[in-house]
C-alpha atoms as a PDB file:
ATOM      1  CA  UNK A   1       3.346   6.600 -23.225  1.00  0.00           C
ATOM      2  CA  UNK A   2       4.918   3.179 -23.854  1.00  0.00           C
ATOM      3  CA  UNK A   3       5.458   4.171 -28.025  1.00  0.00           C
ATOM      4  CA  UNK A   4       7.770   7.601 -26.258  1.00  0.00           C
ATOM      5  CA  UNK A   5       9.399   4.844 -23.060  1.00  0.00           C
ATOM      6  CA  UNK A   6       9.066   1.808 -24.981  1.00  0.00           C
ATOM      7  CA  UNK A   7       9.051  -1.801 -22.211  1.00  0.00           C
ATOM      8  CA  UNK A   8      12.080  -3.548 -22.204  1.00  0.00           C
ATOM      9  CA  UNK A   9      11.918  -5.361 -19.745  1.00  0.00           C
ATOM     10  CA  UNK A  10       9.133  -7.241 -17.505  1.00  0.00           C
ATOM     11  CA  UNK A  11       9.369  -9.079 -14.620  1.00  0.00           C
ATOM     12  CA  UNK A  12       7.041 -11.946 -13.175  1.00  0.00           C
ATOM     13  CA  UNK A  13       7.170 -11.791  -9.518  1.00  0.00           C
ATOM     14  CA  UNK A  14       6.047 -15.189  -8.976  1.00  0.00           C
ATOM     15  CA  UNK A  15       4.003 -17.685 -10.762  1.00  0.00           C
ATOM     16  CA  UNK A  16       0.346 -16.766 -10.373  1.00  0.00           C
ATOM     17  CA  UNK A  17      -1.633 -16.390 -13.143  1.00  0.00           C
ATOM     18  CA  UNK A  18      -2.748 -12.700 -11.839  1.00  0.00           C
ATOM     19  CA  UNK A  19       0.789 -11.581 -12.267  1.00  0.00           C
ATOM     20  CA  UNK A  20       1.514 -13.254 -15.477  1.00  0.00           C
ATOM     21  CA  UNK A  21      -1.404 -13.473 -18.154  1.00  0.00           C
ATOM     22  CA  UNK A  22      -0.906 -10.040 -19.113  1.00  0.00           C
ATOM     23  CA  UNK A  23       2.686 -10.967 -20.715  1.00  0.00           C
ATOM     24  CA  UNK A  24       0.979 -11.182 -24.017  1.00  0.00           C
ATOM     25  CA  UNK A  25       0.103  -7.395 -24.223  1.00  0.00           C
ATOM     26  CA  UNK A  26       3.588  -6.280 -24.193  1.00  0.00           C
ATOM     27  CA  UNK A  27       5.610  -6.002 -27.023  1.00  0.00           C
ATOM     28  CA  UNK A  28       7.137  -8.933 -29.048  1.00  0.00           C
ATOM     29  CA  UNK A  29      10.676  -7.309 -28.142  1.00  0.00           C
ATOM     30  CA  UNK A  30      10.183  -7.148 -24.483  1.00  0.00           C
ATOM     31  CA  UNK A  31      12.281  -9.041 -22.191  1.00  0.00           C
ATOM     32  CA  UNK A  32      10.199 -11.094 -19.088  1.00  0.00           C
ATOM     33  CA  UNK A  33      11.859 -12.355 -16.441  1.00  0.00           C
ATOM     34  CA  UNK A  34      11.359 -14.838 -13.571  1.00  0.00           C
ATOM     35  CA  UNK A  35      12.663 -17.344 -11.466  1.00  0.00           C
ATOM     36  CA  UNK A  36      12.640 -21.182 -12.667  1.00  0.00           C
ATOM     37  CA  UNK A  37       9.675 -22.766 -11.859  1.00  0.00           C
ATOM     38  CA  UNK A  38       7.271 -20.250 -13.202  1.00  0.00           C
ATOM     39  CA  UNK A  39       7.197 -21.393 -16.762  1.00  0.00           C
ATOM     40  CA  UNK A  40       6.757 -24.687 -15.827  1.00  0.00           C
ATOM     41  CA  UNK A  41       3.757 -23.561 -13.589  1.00  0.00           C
ATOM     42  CA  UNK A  42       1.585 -21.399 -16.147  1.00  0.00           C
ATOM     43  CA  UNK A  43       1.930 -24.286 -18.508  1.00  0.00           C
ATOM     44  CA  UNK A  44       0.940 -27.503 -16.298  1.00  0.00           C
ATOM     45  CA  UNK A  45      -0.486 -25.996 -13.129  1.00  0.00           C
ATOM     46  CA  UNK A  46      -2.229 -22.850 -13.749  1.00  0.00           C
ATOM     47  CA  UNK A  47      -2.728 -22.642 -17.485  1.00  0.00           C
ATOM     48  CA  UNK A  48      -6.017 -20.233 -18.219  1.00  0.00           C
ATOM     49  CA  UNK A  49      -7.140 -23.055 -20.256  1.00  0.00           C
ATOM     50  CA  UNK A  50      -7.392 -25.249 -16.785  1.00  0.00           C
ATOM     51  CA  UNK A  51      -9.467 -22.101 -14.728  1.00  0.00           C
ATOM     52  CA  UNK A  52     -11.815 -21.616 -17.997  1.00  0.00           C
ATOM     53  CA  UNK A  53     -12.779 -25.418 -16.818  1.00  0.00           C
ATOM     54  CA  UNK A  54     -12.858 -24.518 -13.338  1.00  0.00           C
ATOM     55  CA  UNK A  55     -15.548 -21.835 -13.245  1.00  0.00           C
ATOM     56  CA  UNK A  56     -17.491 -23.976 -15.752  1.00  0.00           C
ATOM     57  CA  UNK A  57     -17.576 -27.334 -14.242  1.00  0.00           C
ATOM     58  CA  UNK A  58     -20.233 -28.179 -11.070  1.00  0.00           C
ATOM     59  CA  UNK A  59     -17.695 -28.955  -8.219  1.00  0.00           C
ATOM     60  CA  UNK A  60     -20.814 -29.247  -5.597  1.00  0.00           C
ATOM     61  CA  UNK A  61     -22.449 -27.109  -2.882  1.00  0.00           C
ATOM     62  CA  UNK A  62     -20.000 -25.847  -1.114  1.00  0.00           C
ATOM     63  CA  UNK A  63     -17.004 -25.459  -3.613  1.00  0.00           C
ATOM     64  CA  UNK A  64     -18.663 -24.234  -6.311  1.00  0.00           C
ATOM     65  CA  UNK A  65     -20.094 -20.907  -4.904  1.00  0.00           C
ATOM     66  CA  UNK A  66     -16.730 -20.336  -3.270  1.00  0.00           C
ATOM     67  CA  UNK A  67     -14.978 -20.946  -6.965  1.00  0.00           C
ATOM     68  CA  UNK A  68     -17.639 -18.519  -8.482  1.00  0.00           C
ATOM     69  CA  UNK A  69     -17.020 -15.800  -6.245  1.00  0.00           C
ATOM     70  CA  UNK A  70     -13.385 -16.175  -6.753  1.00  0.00           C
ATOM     71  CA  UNK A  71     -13.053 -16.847 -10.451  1.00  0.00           C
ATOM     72  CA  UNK A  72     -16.472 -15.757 -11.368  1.00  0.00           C
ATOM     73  CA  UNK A  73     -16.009 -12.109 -12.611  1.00  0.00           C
ATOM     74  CA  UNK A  74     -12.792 -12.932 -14.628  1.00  0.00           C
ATOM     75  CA  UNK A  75     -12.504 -14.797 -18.199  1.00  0.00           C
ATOM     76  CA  UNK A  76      -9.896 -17.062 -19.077  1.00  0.00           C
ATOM     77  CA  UNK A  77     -10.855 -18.637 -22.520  1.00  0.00           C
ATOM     78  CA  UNK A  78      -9.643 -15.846 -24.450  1.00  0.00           C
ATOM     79  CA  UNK A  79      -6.190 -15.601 -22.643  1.00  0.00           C
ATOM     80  CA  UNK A  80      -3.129 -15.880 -24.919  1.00  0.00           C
ATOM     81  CA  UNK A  81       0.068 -17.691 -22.496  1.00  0.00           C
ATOM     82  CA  UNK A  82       3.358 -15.979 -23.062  1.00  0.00           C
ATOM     83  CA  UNK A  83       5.513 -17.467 -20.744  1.00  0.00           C
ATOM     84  CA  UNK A  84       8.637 -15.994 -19.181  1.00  0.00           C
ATOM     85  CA  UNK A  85      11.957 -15.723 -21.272  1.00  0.00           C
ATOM     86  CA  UNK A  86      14.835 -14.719 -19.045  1.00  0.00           C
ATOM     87  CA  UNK A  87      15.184 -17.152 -15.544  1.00  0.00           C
ATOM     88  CA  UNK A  88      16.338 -14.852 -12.504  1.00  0.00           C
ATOM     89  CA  UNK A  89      18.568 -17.424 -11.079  1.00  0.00           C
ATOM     90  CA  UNK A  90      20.573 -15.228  -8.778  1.00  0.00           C
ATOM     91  CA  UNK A  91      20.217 -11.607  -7.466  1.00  0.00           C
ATOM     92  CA  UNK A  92      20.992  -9.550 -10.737  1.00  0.00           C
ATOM     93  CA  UNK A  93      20.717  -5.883 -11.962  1.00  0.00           C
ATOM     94  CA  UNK A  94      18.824  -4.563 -15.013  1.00  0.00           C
ATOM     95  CA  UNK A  95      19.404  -0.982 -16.243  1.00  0.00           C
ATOM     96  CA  UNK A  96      16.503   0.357 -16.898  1.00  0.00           C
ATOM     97  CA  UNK A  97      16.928   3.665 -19.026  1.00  0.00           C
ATOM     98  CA  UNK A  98      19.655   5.087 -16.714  1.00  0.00           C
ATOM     99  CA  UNK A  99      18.334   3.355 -13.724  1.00  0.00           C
ATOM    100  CA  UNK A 100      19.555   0.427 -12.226  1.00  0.00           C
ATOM    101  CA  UNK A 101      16.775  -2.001 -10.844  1.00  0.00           C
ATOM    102  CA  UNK A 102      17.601  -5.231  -8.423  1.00  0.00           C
ATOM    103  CA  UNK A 103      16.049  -8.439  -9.136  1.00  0.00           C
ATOM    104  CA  UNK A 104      16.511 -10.336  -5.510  1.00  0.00           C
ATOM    105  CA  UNK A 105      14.795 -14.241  -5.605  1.00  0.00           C
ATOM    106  CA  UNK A 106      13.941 -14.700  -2.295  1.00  0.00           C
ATOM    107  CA  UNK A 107      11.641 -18.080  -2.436  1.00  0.00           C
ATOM    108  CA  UNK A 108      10.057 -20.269  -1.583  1.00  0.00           C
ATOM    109  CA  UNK A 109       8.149 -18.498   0.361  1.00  0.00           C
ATOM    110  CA  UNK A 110       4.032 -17.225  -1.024  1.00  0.00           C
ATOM    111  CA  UNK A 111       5.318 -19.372  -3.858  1.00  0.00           C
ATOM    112  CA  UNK A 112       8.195 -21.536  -5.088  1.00  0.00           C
ATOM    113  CA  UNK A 113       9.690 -18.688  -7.444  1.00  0.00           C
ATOM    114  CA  UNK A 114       9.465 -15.242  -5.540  1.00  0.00           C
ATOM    115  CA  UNK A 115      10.964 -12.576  -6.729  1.00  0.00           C
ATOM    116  CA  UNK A 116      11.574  -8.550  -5.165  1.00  0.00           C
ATOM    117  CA  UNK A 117      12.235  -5.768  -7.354  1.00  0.00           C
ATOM    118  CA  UNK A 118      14.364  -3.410  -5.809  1.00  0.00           C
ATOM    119  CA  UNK A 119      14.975   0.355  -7.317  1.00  0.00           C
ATOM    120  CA  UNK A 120      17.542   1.509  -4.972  1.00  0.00           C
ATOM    121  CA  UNK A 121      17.770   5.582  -6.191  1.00  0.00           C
ATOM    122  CA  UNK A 122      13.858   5.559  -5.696  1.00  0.00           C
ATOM    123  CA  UNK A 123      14.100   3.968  -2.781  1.00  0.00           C
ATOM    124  CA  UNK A 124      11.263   1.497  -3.979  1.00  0.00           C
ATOM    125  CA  UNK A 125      10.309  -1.849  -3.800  1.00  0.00           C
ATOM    126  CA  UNK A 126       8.015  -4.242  -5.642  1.00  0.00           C
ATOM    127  CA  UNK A 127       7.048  -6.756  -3.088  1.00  0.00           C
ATOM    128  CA  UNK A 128       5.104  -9.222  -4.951  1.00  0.00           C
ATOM    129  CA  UNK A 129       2.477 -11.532  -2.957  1.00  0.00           C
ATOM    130  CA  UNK A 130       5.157 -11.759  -0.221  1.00  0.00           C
ATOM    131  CA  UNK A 131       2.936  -8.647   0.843  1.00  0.00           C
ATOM    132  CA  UNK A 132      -0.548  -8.269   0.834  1.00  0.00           C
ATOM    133  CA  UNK A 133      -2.059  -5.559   2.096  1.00  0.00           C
ATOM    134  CA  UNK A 134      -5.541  -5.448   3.454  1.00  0.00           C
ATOM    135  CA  UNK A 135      -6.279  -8.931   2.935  1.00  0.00           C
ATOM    136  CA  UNK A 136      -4.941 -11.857   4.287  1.00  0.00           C
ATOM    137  CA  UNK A 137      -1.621 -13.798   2.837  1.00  0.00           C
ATOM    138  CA  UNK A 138      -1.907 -17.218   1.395  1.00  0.00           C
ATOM    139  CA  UNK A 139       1.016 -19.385   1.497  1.00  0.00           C
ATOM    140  CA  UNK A 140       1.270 -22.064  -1.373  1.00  0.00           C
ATOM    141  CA  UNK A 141       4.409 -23.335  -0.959  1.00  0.00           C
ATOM    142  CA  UNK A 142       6.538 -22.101   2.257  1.00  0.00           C
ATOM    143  CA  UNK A 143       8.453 -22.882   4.435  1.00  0.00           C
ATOM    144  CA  UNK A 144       7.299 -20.094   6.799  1.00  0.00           C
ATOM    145  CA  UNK A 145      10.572 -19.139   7.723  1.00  0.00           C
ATOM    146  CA  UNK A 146      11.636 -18.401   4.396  1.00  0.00           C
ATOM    147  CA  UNK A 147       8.823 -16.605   4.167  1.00  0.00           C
ATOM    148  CA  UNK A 148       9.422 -14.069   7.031  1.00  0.00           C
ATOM    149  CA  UNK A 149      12.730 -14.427   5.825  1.00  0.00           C
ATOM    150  CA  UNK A 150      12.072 -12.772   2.751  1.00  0.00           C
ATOM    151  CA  UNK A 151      10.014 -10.424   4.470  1.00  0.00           C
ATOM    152  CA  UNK A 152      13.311  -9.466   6.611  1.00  0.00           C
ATOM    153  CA  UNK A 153      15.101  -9.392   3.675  1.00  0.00           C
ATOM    154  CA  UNK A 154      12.637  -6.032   2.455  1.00  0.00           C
ATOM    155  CA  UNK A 155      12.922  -4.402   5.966  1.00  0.00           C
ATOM    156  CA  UNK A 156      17.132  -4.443   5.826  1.00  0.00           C
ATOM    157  CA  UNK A 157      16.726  -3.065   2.342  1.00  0.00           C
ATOM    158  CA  UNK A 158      15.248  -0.078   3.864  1.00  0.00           C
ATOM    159  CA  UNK A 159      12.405   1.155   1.242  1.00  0.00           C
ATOM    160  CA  UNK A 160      10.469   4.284   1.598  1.00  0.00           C
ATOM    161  CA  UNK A 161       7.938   3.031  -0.882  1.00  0.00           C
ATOM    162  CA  UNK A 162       6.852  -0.781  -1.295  1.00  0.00           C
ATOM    163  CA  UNK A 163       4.782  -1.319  -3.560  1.00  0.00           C
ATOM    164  CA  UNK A 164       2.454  -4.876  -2.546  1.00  0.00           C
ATOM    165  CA  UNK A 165       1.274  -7.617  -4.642  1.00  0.00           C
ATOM    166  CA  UNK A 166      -2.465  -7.120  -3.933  1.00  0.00           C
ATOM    167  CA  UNK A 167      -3.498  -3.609  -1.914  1.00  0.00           C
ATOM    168  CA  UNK A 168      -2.536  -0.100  -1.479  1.00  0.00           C
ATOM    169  CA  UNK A 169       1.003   1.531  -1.786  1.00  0.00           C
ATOM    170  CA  UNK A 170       2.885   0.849   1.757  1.00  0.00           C
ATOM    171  CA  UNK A 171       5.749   1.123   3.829  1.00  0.00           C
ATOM    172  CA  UNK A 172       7.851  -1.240   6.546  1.00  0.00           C
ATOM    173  CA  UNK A 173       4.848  -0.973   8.665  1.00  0.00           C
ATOM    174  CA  UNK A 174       2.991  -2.938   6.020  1.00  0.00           C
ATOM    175  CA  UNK A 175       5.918  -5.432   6.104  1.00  0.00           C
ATOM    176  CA  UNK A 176       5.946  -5.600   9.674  1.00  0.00           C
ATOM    177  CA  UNK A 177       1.999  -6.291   9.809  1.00  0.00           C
ATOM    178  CA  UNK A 178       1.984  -9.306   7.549  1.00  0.00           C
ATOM    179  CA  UNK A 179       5.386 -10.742   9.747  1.00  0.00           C
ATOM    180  CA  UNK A 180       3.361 -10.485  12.523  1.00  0.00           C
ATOM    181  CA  UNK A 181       0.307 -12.548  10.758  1.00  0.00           C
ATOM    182  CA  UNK A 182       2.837 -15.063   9.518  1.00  0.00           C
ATOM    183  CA  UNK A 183       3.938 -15.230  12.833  1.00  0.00           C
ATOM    184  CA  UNK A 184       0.525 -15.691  14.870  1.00  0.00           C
ATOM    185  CA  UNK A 185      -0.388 -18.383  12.487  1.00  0.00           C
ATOM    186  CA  UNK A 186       2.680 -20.450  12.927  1.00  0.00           C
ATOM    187  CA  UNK A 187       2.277 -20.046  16.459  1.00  0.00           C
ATOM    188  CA  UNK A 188      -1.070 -21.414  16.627  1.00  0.00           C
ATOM    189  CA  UNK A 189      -0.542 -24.160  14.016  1.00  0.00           C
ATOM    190  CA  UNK A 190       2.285 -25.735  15.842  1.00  0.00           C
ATOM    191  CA  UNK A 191       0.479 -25.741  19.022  1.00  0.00           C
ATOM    192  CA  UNK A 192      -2.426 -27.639  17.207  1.00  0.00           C
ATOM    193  CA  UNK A 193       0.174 -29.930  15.364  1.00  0.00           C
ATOM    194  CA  UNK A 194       1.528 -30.882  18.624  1.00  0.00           C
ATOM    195  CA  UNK A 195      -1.638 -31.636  20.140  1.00  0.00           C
ATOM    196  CA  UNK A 196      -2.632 -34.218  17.292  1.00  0.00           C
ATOM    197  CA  UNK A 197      -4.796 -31.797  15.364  1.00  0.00           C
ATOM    198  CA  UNK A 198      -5.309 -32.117  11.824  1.00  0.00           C
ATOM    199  CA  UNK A 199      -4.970 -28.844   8.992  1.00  0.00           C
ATOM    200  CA  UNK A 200      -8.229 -28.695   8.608  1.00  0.00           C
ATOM    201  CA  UNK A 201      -9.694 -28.473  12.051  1.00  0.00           C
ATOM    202  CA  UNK A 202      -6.220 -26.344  13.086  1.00  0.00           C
ATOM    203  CA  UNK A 203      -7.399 -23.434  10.924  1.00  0.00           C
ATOM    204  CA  UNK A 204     -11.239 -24.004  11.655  1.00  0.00           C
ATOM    205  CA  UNK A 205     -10.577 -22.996  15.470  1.00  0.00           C
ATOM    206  CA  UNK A 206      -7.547 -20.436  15.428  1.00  0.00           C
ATOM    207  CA  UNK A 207      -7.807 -16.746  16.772  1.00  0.00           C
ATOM    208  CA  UNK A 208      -8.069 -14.457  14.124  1.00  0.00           C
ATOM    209  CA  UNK A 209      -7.635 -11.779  16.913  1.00  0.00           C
ATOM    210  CA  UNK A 210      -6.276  -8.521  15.695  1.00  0.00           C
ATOM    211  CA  UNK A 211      -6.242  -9.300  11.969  1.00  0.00           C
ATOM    212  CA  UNK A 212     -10.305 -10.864  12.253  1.00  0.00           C
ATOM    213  CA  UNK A 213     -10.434  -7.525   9.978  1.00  0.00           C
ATOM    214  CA  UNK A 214      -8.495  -8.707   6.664  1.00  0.00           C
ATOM    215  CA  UNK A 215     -10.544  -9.856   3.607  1.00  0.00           C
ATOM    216  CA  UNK A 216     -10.392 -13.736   2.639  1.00  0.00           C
ATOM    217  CA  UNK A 217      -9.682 -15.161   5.925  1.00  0.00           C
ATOM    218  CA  UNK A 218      -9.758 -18.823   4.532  1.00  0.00           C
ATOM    219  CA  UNK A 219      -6.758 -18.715   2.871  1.00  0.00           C
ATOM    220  CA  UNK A 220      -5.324 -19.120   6.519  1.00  0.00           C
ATOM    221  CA  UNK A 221      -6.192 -23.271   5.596  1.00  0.00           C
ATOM    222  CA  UNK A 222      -3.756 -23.261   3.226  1.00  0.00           C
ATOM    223  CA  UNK A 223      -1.388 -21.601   4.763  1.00  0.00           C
ATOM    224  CA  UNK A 224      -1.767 -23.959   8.001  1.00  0.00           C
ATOM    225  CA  UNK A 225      -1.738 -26.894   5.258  1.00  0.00           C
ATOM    226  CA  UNK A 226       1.666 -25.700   4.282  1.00  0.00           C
ATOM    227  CA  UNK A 227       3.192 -25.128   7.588  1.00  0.00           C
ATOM    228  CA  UNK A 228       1.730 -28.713   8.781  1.00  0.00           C
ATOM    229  CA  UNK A 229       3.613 -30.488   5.590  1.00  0.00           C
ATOM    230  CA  UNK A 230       6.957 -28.290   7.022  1.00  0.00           C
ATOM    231  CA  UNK A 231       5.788 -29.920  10.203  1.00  0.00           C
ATOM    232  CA  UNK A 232       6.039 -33.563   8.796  1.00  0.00           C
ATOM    233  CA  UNK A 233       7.921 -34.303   5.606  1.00  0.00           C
ATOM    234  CA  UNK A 234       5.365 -37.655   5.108  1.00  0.00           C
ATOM    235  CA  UNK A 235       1.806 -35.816   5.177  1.00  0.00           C
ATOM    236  CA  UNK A 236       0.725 -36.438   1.718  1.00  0.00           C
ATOM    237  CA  UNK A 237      -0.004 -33.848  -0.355  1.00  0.00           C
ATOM    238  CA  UNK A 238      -2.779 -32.219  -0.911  1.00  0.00           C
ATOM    239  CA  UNK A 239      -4.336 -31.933  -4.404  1.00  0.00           C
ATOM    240  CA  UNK A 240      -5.483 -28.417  -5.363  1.00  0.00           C
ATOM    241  CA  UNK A 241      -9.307 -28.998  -5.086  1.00  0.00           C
ATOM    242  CA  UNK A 242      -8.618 -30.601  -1.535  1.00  0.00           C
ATOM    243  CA  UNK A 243      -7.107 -26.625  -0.450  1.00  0.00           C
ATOM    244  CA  UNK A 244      -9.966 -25.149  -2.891  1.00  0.00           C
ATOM    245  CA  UNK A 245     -12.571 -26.879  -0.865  1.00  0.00           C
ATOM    246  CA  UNK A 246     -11.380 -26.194   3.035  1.00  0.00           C
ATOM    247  CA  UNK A 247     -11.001 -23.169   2.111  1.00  0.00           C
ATOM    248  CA  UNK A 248     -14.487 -22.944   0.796  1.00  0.00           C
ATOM    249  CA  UNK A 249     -15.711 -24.884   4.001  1.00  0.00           C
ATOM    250  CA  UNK A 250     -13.827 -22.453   6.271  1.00  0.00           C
ATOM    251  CA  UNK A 251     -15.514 -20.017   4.462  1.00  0.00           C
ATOM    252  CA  UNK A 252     -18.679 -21.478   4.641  1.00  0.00           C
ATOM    253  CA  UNK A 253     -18.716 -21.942   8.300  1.00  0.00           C
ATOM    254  CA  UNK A 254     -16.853 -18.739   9.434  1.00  0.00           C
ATOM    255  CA  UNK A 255     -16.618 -15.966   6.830  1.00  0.00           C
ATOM    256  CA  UNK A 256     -18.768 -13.119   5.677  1.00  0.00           C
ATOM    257  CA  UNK A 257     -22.204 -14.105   6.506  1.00  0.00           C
ATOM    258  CA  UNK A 258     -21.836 -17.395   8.426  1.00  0.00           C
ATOM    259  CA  UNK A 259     -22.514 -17.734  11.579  1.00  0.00           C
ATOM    260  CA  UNK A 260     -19.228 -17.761  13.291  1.00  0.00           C
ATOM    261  CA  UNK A 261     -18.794 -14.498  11.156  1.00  0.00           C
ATOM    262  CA  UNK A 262     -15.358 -13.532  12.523  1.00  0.00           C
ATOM    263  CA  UNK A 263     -15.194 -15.359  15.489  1.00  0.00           C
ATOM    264  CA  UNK A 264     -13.625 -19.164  16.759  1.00  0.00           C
ATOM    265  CA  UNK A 265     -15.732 -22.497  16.143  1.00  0.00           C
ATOM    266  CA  UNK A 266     -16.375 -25.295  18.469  1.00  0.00           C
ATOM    267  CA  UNK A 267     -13.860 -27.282  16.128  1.00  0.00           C
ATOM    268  CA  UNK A 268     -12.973 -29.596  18.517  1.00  0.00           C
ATOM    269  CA  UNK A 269      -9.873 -26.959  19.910  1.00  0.00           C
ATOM    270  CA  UNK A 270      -8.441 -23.933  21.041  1.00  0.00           C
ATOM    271  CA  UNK A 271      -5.553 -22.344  21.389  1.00  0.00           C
ATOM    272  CA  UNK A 272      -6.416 -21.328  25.182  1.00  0.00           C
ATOM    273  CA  UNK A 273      -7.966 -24.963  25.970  1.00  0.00           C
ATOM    274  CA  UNK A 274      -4.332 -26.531  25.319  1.00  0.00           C
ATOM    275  CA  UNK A 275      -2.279 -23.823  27.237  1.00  0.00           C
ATOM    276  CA  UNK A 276      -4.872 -24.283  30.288  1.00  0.00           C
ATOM    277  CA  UNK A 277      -2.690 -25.453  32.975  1.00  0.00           C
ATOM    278  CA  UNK A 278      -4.053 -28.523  34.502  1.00  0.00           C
ATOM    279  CA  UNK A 279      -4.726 -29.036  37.829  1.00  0.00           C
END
């Protein structure tokens, strides 16, 4: 199919190394595009060099299970990097055979580079991680509101098809749904922030409530890691195996086969426990 429509061009929608390692199958002659920042990321952040290590190494109890069910299933050691060659700076247009495609940056948001394809005579759009459908979003860089943002951004365009980063084909009810979870974490994680609650214990105790269903609840740490630091400019930053391991410890104590299996922890607070009115 590809030696009849040969690839010309390829875009990264963001930096993750689930989106990019497969550069190096496509042809030498073959355009890939991205927004700044991604490059930079493959080489000193996410490199498939650095996972190989990950999965290989004995992080402890709790972390390493979590990392093996992750990363387990996938090799990395044999992963050539081809890193992007065209920086998407601006909204631009490709033509694509005799089709014109929209390249809209519209991060930070999931990550700091995120990019939507739009195919405007197909009424299509490639959504990237801004959506995922069926399991629950992860925000690594944020702000929120750029994130929802972005997510506005996909509505006005008006798609009939939208096609997610990780999940099934959707629609703007698929947008709409992970809005709403953006928004019901933010909600709860400023409520915690201004009670004097910290990340960690924030997204041990929040309602999961109508989206208890989605796969990989613990990313919701990181994400309330990231809202907290848009919260207060001076909390440090985290390192990577700091978010790898609450993660792994929210999994531990209320994912798939923990106790608290769906349901809120005794972590010290609840959303309900701060609004009670006193008296």
């Amino acid at each position: 199919m590809t030696a009849q429509r040969p690839i010309s061009d390829l875009v990264n929608t963001h930096g993750n190394g689930d989106h990019c390692f497969g550069n190096a199958l496509v042809p030498e002659h073959t355009r890939i595009h991205a927004a700044p920042g991604v490059s930079r990321h493959l080489v000193e952040d996410e490199s498939p060099q650095f996972l190989a290590q990950v999965v290989s190494v004995d992080l402890g109890p709790v972390l390493t299970p979590f990392i093996t069910r992750a990363f387990g299933p996938f090799r990395f050691d044999d992963i050539s990097l081809r890193t992007p060659d065209r920086e998407i700076t601006g909204p631009g247009t490709l033509t694509v055979g005799d089709r014109e495609v929209h390249l809209l940056p519209l991060g930070p948001a999931h990550t700091d580079s995120d990019v939507v394809v739009h195919i405007p005579d197909a009424a299509a759009v490639f959504a990237g991680d801004l959506l995922f459908i069926g399991s629950t979003p992860i925000m690594w860089a944020g702000p929120i509101s750029s994130w929802i943002a972005a997510l506005d951004t996909i509505i006005a365009l008006d798609p009939d098809v939208i096609v997610p980063g990780h999940g099934p084909v959707t629609d703007l009810d698929g947008v709409n749904e992970v809005r709403a979870y953006l928004h019901h974490v933010e909600a709860q994680a400023r409520t915690a922030f201004a009670a004097g609650i910290d990340w960690k214990h924030a997204a041990l105790g929040m309602d999961l409530d109508r989206f208890a269903s989605l796969s990989d609840a613990e990313r919701i740490t990181v994400t309330t890691y990231n809202i907290y630091r848009d919260l207060d400019p001076d909390l440090p930053q985290a390192a990577m195996v700091d978010l790898f391991t609450g993660m792994a410890e929210w999994d531990a104590t209320r994912g798939t086969g923990s106790p608290q299996a769906g349901g809120v922890v005794n972590s010290g607070w609840s959303i309900s426990r701060i609004q009670e009115p006193s008296g």
